[in-house]
Protein backbone atom coordinates (compact mmCIF):
# COMPACT_ATOMS: atom_id res chain seq x y z
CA UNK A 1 -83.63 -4.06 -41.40
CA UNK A 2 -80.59 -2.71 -40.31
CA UNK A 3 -77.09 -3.24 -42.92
CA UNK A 4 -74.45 -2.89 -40.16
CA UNK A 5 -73.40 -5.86 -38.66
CA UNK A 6 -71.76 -6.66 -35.26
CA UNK A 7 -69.06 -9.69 -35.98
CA UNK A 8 -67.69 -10.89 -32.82
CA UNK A 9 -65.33 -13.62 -32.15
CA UNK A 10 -62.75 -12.44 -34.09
CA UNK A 11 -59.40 -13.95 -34.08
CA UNK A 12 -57.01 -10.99 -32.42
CA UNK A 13 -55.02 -11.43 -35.61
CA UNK A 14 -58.14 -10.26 -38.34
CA UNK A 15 -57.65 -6.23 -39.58
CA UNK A 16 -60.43 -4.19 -40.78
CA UNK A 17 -59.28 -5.24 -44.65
CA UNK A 18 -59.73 -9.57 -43.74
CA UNK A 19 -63.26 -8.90 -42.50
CA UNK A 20 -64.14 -6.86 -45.61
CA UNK A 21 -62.31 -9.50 -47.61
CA UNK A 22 -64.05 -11.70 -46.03
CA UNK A 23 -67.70 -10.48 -46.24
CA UNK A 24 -67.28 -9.44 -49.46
CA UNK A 25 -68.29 -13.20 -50.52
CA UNK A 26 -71.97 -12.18 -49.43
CA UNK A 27 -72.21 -8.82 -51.14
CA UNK A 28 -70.63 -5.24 -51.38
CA UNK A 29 -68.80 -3.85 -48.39
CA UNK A 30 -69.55 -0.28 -47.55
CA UNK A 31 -67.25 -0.08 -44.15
CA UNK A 32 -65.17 -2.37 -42.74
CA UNK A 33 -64.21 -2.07 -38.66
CA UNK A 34 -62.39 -3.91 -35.96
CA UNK A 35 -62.15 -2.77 -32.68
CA UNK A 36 -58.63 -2.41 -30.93
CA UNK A 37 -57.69 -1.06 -27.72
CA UNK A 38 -56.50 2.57 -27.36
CA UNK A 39 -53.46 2.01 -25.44
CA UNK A 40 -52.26 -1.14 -26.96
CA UNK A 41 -53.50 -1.27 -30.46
CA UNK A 42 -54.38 -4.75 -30.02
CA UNK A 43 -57.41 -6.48 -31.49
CA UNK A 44 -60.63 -6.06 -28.80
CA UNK A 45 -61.58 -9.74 -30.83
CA UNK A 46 -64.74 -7.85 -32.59
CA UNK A 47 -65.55 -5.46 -35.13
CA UNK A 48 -68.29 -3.61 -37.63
CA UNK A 49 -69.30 -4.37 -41.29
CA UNK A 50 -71.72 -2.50 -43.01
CA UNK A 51 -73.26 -4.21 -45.93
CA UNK A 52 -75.15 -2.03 -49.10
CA UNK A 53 -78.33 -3.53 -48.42
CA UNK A 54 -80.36 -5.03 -45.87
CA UNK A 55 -80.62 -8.30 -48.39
CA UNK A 56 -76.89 -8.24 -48.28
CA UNK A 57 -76.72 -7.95 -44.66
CA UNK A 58 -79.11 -10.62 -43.95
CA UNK A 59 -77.14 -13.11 -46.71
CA UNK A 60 -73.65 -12.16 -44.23
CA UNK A 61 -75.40 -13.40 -41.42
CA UNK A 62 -76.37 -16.65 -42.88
CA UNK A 63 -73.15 -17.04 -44.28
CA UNK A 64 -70.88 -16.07 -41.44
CA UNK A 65 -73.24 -16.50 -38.18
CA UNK A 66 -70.94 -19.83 -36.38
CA UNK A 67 -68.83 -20.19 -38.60
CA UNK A 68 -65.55 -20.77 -37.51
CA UNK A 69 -62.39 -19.02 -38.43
CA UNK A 70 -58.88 -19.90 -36.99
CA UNK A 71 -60.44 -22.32 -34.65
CA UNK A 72 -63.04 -18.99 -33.36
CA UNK A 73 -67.16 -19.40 -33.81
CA UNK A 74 -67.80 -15.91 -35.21
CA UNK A 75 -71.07 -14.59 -34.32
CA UNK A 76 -71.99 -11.98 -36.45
CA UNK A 77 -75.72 -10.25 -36.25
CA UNK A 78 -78.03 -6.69 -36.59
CA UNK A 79 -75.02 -4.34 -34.81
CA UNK A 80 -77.14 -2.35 -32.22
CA UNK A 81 -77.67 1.46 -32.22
CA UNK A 82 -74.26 3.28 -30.20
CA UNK A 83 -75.55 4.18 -26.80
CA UNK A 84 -74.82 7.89 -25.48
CA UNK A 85 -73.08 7.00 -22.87
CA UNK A 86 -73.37 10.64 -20.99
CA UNK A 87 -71.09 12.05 -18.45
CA UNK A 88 -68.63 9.01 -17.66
CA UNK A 89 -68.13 11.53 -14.21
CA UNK A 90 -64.35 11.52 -15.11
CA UNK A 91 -62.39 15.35 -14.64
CA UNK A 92 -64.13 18.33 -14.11
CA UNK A 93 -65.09 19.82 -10.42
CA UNK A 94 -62.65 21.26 -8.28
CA UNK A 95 -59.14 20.07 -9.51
CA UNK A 96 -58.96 17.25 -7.87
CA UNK A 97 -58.57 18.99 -3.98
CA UNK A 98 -54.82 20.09 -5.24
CA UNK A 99 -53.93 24.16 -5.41
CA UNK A 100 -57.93 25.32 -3.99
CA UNK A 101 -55.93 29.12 -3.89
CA UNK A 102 -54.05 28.42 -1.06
């Protein structure tokens, strides 16, 4: 079993130190994570913890899977393996049709 969890759900006002705070109740905290958005900094609502054991992990889950949090139902399992996401097909090619040495 996997120790890195997915917690979702999160109230937009939790930082990366409340979660391990938080978790922390079920066992040692390796990483703590939340998610924010790249042009605003704001909370995405989820984030990553990664527990020191699987035993650990498994304990979080129990502890922390619906329940709620500043009127939020967290829901908080196994995080899933990061997907390559490949060539997004964003830049590259030809410039964009602008200057082609005119």
């Amino acid at each position: 079993m996997n120790k890195k969890l997915y917690v979702g759900n999160l109230p937009y006002t939790t930082t990366a130190d409340d979660l391990k705070a938080m978790f922390a109740e079920a066992g040692t905290v390796e990483s703590s994570a939340v998610i924010t958005d790249k042009f605003s900094g704001r909370s995405k609502g989820f984030g990553f913890v990664e527990m020191s054991s699987a035993e650990e992990a498994e304990k979080a889950i129990q502890m922390f899977n619906q329940k709620e949090v500043e009127g939020r139902k967290l829901t908080v399992n196994i995080a899933k393996p990061k997907e390559d996401r490949g060539d997004r097909g964003f830049g590259g090619g030809n410039g964009g049709g602008y200057n082609r040495g005119y």
